[in-house]
N, C-alpha and C. Protein backbone atom coordinates (compact mmCIF):
# COMPACT_ATOMS: atom_id res chain seq x y z
N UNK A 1 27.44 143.35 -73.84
CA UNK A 1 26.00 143.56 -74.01
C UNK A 1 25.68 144.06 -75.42
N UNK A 2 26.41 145.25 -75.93
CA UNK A 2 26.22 145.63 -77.24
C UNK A 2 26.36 144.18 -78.25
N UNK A 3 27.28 143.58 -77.89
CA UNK A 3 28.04 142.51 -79.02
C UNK A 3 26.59 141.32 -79.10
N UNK A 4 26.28 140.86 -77.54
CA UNK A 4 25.05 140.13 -77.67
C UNK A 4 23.60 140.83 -78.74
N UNK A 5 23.32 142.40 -78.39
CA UNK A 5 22.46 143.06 -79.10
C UNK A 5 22.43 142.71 -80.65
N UNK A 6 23.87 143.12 -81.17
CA UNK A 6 24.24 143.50 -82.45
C UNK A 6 23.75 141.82 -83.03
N UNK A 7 24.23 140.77 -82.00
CA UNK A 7 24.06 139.46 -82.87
C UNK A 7 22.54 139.15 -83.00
N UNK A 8 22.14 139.55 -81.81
CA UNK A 8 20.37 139.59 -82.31
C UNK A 8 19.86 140.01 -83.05
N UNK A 9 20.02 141.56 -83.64
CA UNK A 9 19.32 142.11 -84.80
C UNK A 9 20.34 140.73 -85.93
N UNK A 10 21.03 141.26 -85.76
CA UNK A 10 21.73 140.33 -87.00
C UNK A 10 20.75 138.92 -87.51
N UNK A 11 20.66 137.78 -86.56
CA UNK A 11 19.88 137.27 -86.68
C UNK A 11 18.69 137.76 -86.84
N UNK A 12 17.90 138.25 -86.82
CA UNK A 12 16.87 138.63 -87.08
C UNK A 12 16.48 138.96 -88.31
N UNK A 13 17.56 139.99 -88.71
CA UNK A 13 17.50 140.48 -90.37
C UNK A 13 17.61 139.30 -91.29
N UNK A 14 18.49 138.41 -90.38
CA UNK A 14 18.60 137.13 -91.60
C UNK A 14 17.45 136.61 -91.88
N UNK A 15 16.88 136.09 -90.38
CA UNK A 15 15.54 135.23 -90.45
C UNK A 15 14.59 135.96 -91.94
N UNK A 16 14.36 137.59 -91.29
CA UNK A 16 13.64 137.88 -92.13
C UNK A 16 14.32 138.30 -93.95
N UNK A 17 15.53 138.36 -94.25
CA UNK A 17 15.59 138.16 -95.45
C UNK A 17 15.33 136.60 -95.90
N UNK A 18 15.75 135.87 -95.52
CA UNK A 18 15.07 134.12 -95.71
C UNK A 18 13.73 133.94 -96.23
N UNK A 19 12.96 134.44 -95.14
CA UNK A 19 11.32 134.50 -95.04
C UNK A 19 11.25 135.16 -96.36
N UNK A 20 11.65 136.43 -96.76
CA UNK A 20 11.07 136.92 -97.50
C UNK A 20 11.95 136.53 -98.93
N UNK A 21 13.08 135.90 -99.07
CA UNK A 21 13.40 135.41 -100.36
C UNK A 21 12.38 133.68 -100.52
N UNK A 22 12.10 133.01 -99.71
CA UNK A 22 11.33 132.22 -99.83
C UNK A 22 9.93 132.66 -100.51
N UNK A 23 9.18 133.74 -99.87
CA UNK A 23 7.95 134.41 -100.47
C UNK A 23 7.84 134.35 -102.00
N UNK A 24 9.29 135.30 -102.29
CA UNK A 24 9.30 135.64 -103.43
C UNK A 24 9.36 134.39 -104.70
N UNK A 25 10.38 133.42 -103.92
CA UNK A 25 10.48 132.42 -105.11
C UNK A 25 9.27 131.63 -105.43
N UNK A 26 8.30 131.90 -104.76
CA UNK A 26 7.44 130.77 -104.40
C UNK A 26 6.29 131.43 -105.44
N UNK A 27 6.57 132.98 -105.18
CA UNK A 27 5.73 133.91 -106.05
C UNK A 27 6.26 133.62 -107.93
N UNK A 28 7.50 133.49 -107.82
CA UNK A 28 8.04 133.50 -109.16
C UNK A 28 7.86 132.46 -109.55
N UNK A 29 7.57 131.41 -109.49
CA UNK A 29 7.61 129.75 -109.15
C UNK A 29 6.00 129.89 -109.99
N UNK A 30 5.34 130.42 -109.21
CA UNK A 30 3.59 130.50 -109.16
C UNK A 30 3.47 130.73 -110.57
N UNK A 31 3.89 132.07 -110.73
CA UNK A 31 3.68 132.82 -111.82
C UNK A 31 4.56 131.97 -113.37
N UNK A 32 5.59 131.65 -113.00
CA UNK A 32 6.14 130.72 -114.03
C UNK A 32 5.22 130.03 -114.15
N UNK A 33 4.87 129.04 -113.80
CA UNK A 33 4.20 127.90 -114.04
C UNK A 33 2.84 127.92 -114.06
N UNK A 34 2.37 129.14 -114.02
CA UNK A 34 0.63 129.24 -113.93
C UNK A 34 -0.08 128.38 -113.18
N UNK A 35 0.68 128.13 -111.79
CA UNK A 35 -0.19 127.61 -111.17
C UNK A 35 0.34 127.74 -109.76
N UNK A 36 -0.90 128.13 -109.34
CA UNK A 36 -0.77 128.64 -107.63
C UNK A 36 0.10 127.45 -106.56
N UNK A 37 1.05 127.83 -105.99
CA UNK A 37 1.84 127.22 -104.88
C UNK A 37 1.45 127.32 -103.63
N UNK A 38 1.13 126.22 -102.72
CA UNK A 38 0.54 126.54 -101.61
C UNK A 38 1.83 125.95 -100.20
N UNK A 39 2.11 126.49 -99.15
CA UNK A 39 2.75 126.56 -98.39
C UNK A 39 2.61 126.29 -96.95
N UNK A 40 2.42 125.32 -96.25
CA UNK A 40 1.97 125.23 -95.05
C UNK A 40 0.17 125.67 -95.08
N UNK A 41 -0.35 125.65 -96.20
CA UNK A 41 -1.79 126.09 -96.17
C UNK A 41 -2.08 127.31 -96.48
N UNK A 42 -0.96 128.34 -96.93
CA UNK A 42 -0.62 129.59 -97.17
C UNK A 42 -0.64 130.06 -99.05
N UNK A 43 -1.12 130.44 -99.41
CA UNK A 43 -0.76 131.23 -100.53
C UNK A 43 0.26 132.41 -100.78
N UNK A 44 0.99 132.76 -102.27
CA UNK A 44 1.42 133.99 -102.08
C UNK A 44 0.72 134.62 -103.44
N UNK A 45 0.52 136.14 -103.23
CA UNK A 45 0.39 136.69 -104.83
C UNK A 45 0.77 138.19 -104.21
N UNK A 46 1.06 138.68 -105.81
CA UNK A 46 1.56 139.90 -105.69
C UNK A 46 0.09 141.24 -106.55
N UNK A 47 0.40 141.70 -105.95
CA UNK A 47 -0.76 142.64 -106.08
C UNK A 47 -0.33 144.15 -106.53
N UNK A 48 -1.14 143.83 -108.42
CA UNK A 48 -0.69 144.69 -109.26
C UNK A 48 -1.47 145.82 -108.95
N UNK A 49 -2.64 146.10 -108.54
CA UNK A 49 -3.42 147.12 -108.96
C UNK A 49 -3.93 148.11 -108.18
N UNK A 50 -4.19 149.45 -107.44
CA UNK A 50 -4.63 150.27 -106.29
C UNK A 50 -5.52 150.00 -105.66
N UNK A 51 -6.87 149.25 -106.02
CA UNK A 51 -8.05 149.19 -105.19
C UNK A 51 -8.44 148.81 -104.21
N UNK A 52 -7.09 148.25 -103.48
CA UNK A 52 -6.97 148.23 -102.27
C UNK A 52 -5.72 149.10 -101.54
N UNK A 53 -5.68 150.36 -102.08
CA UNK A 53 -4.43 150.97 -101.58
C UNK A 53 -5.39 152.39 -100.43
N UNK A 54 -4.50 152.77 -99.58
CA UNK A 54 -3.39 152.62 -99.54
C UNK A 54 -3.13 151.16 -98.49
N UNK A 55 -4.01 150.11 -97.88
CA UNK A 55 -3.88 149.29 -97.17
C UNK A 55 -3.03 148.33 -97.85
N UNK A 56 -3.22 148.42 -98.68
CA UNK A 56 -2.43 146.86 -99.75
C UNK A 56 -1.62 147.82 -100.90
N UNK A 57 -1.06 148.32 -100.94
CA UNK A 57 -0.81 149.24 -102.34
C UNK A 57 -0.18 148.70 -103.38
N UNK A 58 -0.33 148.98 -104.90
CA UNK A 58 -0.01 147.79 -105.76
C UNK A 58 1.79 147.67 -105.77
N UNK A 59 1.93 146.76 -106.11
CA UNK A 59 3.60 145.87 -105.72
C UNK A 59 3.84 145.28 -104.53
N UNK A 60 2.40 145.50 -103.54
CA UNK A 60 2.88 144.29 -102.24
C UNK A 60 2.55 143.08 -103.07
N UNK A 61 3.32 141.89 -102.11
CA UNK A 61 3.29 140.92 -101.66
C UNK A 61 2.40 140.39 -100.49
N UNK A 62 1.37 139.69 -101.38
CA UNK A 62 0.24 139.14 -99.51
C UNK A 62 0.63 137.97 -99.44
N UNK A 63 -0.08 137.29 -98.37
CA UNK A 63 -0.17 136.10 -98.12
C UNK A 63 -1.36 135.82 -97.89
N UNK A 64 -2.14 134.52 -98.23
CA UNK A 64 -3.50 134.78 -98.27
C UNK A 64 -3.59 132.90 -97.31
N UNK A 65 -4.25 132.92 -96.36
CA UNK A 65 -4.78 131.52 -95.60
C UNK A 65 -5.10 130.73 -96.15
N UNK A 66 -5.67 129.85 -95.75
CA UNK A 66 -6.40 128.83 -96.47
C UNK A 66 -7.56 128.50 -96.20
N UNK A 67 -8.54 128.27 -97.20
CA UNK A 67 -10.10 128.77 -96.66
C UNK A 67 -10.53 128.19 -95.66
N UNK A 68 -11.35 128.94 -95.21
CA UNK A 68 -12.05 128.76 -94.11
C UNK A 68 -14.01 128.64 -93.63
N UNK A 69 -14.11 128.19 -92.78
CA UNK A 69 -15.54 128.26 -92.70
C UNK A 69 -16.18 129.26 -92.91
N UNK A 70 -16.17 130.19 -92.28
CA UNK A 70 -16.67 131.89 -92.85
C UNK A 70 -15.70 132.84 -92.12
N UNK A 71 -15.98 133.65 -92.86
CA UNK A 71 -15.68 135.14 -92.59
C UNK A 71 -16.75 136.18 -92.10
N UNK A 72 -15.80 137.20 -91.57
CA UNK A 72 -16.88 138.47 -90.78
C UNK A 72 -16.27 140.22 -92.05
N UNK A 73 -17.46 140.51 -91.82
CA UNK A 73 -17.24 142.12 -92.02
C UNK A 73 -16.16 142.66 -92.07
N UNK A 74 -15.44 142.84 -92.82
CA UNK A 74 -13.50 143.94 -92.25
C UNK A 74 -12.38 143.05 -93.00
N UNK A 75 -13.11 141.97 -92.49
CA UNK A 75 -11.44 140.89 -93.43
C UNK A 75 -11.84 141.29 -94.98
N UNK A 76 -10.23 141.18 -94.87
CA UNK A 76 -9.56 141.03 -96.18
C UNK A 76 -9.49 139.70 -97.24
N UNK A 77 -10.10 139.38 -98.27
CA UNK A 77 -10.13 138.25 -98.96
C UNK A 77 -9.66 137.82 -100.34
N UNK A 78 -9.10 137.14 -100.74
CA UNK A 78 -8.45 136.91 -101.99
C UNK A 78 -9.69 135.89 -102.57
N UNK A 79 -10.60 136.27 -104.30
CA UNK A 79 -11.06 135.17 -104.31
C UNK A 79 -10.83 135.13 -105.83
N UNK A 80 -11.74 133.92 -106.43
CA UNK A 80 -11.71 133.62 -107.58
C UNK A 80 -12.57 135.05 -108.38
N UNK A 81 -12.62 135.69 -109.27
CA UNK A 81 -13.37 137.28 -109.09
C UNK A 81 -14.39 136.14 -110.51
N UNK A 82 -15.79 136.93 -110.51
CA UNK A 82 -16.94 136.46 -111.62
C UNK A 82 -16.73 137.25 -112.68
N UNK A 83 -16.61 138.63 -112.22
CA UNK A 83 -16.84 140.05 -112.96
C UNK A 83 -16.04 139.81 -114.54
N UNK A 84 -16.68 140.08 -115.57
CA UNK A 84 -16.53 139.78 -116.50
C UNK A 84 -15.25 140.57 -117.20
N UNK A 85 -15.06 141.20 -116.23
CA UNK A 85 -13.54 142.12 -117.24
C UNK A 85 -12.56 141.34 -116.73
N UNK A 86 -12.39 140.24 -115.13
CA UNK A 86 -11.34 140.22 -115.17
C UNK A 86 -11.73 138.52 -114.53
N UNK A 87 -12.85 137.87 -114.96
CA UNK A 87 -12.87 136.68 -114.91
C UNK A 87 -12.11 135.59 -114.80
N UNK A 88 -12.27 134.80 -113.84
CA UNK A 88 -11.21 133.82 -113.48
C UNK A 88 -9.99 134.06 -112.89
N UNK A 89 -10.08 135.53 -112.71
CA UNK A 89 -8.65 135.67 -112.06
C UNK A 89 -8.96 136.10 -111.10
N UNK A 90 -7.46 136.25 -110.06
CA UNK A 90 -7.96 136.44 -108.35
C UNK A 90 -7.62 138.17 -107.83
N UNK A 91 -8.82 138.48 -107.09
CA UNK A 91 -9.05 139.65 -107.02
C UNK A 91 -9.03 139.66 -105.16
N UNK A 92 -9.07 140.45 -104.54
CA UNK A 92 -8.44 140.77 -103.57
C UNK A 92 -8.63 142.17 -102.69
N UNK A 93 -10.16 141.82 -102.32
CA UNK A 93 -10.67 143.39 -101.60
C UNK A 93 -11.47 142.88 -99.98
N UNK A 94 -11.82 144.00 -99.54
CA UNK A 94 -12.56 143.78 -98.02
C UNK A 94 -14.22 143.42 -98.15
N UNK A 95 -14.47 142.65 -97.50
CA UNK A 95 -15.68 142.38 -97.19
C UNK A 95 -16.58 143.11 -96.58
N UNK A 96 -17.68 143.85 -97.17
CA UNK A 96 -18.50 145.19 -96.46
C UNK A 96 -19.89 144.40 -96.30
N UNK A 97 -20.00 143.36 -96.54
CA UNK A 97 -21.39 143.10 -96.09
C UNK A 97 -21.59 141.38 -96.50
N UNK A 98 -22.00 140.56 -95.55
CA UNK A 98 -21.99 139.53 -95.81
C UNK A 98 -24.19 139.15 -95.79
N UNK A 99 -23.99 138.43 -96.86
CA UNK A 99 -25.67 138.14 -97.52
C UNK A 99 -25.57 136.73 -96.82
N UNK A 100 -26.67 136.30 -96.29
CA UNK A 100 -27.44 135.04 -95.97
C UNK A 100 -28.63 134.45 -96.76
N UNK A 101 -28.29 133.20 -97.73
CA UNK A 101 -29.32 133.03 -98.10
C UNK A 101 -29.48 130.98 -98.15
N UNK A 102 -30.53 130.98 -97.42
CA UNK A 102 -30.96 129.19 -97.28
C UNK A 102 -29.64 128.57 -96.33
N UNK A 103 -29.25 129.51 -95.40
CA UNK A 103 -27.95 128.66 -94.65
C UNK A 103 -26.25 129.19 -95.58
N UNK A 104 -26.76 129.56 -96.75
CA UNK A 104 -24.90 129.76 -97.78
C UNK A 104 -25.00 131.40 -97.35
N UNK A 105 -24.02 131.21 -97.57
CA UNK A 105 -23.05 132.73 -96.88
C UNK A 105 -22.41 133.24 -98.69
N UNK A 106 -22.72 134.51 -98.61
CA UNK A 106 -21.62 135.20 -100.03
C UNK A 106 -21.92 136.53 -99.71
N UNK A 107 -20.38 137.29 -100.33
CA UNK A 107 -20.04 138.65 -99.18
C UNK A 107 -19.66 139.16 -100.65
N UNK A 108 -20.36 140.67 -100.43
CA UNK A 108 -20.11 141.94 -100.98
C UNK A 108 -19.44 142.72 -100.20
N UNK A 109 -17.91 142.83 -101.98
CA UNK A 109 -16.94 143.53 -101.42
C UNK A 109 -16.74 144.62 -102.05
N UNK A 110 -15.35 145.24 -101.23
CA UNK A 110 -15.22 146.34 -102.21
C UNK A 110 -13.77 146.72 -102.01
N UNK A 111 -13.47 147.37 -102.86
CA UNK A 111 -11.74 148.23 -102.73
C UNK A 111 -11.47 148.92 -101.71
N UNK A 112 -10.31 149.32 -101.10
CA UNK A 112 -10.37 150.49 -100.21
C UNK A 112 -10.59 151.95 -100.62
N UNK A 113 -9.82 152.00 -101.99
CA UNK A 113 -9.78 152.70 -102.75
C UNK A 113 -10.80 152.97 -103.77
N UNK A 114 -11.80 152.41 -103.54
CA UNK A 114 -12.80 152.28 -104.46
C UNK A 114 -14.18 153.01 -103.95
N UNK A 115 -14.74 153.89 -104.86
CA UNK A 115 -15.56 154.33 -104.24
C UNK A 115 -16.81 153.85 -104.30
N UNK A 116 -17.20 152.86 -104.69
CA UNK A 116 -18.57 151.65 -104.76
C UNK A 116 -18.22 150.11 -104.58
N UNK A 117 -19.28 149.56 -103.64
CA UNK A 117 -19.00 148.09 -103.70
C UNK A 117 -18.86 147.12 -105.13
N UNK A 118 -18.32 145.76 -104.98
CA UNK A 118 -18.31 145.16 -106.59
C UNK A 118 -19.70 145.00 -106.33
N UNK A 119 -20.01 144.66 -107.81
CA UNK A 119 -21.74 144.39 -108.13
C UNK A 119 -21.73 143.18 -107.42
N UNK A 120 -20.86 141.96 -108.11
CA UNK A 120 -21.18 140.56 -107.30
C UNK A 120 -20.72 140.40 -106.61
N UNK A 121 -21.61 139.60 -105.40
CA UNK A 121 -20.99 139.15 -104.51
C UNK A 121 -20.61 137.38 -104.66
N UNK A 122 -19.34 137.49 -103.57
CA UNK A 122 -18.64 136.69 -103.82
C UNK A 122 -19.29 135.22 -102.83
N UNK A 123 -19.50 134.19 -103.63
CA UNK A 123 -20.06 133.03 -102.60
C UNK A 123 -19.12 132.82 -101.85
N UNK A 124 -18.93 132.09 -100.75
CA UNK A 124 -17.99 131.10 -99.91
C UNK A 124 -17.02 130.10 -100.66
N UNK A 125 -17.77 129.72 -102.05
CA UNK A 125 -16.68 128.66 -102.63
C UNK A 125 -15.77 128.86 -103.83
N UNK A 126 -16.10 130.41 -103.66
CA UNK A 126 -15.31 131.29 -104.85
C UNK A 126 -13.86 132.07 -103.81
N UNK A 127 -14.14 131.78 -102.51
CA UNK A 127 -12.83 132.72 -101.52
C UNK A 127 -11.49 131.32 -101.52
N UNK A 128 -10.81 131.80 -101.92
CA UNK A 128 -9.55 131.41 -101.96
C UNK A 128 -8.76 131.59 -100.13
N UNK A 129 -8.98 132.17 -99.65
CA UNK A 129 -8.53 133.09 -98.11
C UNK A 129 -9.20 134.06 -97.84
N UNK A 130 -8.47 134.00 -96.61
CA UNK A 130 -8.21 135.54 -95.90
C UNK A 130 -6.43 136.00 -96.05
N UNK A 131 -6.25 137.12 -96.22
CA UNK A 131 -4.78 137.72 -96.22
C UNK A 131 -4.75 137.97 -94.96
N UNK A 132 -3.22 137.17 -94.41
CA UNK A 132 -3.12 137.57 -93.45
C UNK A 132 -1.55 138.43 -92.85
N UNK A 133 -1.01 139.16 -94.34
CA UNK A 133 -0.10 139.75 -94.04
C UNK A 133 0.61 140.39 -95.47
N UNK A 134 0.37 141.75 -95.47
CA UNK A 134 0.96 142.21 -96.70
C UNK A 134 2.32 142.75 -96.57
N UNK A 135 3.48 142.98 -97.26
CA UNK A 135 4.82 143.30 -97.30
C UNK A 135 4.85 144.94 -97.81
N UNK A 136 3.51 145.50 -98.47
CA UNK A 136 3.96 146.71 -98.56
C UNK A 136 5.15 146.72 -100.04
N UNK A 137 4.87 147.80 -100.75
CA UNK A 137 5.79 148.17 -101.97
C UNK A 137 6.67 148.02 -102.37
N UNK A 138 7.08 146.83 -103.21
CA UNK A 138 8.26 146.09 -103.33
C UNK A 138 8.51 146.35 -104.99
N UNK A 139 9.20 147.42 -105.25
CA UNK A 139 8.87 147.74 -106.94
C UNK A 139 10.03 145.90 -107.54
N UNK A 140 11.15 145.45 -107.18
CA UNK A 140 11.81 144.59 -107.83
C UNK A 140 11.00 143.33 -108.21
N UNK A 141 10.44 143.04 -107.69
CA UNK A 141 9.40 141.79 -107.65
C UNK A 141 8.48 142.02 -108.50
N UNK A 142 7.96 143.19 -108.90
CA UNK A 142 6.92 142.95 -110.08
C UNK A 142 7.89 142.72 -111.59
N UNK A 143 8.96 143.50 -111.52
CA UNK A 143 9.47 143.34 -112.90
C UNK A 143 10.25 141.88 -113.05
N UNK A 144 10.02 141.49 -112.33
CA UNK A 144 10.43 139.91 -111.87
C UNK A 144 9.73 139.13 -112.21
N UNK A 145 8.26 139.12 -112.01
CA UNK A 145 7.33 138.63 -112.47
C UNK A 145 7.06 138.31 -113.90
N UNK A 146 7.00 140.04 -113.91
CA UNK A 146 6.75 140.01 -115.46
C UNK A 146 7.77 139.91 -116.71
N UNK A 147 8.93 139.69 -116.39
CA UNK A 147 9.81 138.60 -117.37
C UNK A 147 9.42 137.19 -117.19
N UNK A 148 9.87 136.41 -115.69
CA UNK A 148 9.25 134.98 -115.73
C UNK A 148 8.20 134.60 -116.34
N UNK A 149 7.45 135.81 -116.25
CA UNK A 149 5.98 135.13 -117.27
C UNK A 149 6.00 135.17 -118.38
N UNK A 150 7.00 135.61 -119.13
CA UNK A 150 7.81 135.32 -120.47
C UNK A 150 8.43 133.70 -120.70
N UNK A 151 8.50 133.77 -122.10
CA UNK A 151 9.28 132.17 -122.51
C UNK A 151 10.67 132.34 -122.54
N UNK A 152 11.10 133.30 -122.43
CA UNK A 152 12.60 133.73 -121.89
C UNK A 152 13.11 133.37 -120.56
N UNK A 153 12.05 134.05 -119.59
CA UNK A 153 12.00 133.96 -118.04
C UNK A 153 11.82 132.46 -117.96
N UNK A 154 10.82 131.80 -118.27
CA UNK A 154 10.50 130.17 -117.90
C UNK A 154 11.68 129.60 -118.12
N UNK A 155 12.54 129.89 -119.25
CA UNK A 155 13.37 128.93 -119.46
C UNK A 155 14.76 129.36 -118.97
N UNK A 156 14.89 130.43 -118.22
CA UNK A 156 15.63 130.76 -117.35
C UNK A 156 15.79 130.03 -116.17
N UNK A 157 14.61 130.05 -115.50
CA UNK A 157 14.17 129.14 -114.48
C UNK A 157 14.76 127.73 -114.58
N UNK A 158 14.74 127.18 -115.53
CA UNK A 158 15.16 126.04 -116.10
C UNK A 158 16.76 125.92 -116.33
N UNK A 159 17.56 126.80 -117.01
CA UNK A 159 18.81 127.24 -117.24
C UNK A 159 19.37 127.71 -116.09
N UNK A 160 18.97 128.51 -115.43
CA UNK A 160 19.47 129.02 -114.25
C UNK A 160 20.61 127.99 -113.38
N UNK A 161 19.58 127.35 -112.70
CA UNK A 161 20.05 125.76 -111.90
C UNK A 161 21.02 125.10 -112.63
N UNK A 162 21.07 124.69 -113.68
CA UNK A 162 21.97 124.07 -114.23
C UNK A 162 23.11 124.64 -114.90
N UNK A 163 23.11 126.06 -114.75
CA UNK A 163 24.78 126.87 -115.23
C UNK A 163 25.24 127.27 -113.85
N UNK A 164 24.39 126.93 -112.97
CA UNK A 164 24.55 127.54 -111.27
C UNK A 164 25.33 125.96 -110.95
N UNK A 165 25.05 124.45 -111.17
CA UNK A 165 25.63 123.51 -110.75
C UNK A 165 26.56 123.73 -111.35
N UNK A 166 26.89 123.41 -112.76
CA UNK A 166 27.65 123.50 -114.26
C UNK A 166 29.08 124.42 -113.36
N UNK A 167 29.23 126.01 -112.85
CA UNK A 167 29.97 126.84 -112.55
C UNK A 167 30.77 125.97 -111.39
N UNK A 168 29.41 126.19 -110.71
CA UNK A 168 30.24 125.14 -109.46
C UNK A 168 31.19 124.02 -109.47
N UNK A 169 30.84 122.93 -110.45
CA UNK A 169 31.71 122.09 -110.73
C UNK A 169 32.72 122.27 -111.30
N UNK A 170 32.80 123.45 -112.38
CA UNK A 170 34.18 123.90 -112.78
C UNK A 170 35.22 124.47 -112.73
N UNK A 171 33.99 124.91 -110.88
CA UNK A 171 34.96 125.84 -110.14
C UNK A 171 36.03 124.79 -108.86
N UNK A 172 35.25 123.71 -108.68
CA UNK A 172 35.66 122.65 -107.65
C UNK A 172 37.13 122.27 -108.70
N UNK A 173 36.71 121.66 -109.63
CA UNK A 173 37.85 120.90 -110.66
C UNK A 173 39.01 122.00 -110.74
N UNK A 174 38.81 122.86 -111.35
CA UNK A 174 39.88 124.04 -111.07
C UNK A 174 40.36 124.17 -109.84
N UNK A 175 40.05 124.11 -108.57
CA UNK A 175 40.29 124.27 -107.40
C UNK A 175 41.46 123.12 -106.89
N UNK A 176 40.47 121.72 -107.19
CA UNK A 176 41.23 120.63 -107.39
C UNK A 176 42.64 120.26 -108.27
N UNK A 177 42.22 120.58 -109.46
CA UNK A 177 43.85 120.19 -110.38
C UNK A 177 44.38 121.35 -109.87
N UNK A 178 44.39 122.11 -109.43
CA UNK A 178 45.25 123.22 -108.80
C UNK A 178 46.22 122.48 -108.19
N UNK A 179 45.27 122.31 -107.08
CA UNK A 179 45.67 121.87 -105.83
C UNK A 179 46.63 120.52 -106.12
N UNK A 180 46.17 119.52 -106.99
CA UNK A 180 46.77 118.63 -107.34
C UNK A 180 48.17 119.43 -107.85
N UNK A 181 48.03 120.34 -108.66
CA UNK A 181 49.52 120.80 -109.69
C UNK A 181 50.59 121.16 -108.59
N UNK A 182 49.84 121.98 -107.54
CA UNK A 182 50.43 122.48 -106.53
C UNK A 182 51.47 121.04 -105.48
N UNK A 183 50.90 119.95 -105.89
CA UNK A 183 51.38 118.83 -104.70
C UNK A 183 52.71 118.32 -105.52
N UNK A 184 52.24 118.05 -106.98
CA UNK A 184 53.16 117.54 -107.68
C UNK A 184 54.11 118.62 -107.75
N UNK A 185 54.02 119.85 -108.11
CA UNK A 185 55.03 121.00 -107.81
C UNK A 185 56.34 120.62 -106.72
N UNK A 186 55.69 120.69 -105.52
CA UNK A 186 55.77 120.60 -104.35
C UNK A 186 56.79 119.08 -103.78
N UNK A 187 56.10 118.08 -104.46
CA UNK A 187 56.75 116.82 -104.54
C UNK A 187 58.33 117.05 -105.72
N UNK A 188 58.73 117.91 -106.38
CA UNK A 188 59.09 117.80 -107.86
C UNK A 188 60.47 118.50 -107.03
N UNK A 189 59.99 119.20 -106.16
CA UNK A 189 60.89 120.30 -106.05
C UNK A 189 61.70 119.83 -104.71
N UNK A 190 61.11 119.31 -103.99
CA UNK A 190 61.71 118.25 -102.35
C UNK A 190 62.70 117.14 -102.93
N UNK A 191 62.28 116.41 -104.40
CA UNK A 191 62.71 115.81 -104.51
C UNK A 191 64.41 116.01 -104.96
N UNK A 192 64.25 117.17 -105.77
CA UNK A 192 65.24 117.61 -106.22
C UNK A 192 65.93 117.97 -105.40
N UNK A 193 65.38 118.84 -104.21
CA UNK A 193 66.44 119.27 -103.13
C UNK A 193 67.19 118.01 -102.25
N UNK A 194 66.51 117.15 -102.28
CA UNK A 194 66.83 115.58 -101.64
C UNK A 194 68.18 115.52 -102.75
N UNK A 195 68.09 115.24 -104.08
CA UNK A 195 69.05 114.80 -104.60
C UNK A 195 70.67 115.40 -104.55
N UNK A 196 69.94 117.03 -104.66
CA UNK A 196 70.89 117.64 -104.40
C UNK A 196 71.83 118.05 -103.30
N UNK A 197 71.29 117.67 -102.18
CA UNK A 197 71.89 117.30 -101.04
C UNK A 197 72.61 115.89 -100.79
N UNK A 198 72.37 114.99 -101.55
CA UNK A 198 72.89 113.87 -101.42
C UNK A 198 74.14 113.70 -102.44
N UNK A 199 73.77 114.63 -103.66
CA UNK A 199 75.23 114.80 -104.60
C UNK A 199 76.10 115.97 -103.73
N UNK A 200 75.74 116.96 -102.68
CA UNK A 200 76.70 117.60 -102.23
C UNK A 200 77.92 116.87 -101.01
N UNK A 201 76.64 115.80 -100.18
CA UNK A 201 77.26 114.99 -99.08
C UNK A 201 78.51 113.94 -100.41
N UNK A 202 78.12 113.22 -101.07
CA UNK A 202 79.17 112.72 -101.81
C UNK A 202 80.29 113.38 -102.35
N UNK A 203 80.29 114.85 -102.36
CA UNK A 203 81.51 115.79 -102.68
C UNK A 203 82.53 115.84 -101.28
């Protein structure tokens, strides 16, 4: 019973280190290449900054849906942000009040951590998602980031794979002429004992 137990967590931990080395590459991937990776309809980003802490605190990892018809009051949303300090980039707070105007829907949000709503509100075709699962404080992954997003890091990415095949193959060939040296060895040395048994029977 223990032995069945032990293999379950076991599996389990795997599943979830998998899951979550997938996240990450997908995050590093993103960020290399400046451009968002989408996953079964899923987003990932990593979330530098407090204003949603302590619910989101900065160095999680979210996952953000894929948009949807609307949203209610409480969710959590990743969108394209207007606000002029940090324009065009994606910002990532709760929805405290959703505006109706001519049938269009756009929701004023705010931080958790923040003690005033943003000024703008966000239309419907500026939301990127809903988050539907944060990982919580992962300090290795930001400094991860922020090399890949270097021309060092990119071309790592690039180098990586190919000194990772490159090893491998030189590790097979070595393995191989080994193995080969080892047969001819092997053959070199039977043979000799053959001979030498056949010059002792002639004595």
């Amino acid at each position: 019973m223990k032995k069945k137990h032990k293999k379950t967590v076991s599996v389990i931990i795997t599943v979830l280190l998998i899951f979550s080395t997938l996240i990450c590459f997908f995050i590093i991937i993103q960020s290399a290449i400046k451009r968002e990776v989408s996953l079964f309809g899923c987003r990932f980003y990593y979330v530098t900054t407090g204003s949603m802490d302590p619910t989101i605190p900065p160095g999680s990892i979210i996952i953000v849906r894929k948009p949807e018809a609307a949203y209610k009051t409480g969710d959590i949303i990743s969108y394209v942000s207007r606000d002029k300090s940090i324009y065009g980039k994606v910002n990532t707070h709760r929805i405290v009040e959703i505006i109706q105007d001519d049938g269009q829907s756009s929701y004023i949000t705010k931080g958790d951590a923040n003690s005033a709503a943003d000024e703008l509100a966000v239309p419907l075709s500026d939301v990127i998602g809903r988050v539907i699962w944060s990982s919580g404080y992962i300090p290795v992954i930001g400094w991860l980031l922020d090399f890949l997003g270097t021309k060092l890091g990119f071309l790592m990415i690039i180098l990586l794979p190919v000194l990772l095949i490159t090893a491998a193959s030189i590790r097979d060939f070595t393995k191989e002429y080994k193995n080969e040296l080892n047969r001819v060895k092997e053959e070199m040395y039977q043979k000799q004992l053959e001979e030498s048994k056949a010059e002792d029977t002639d004595k």
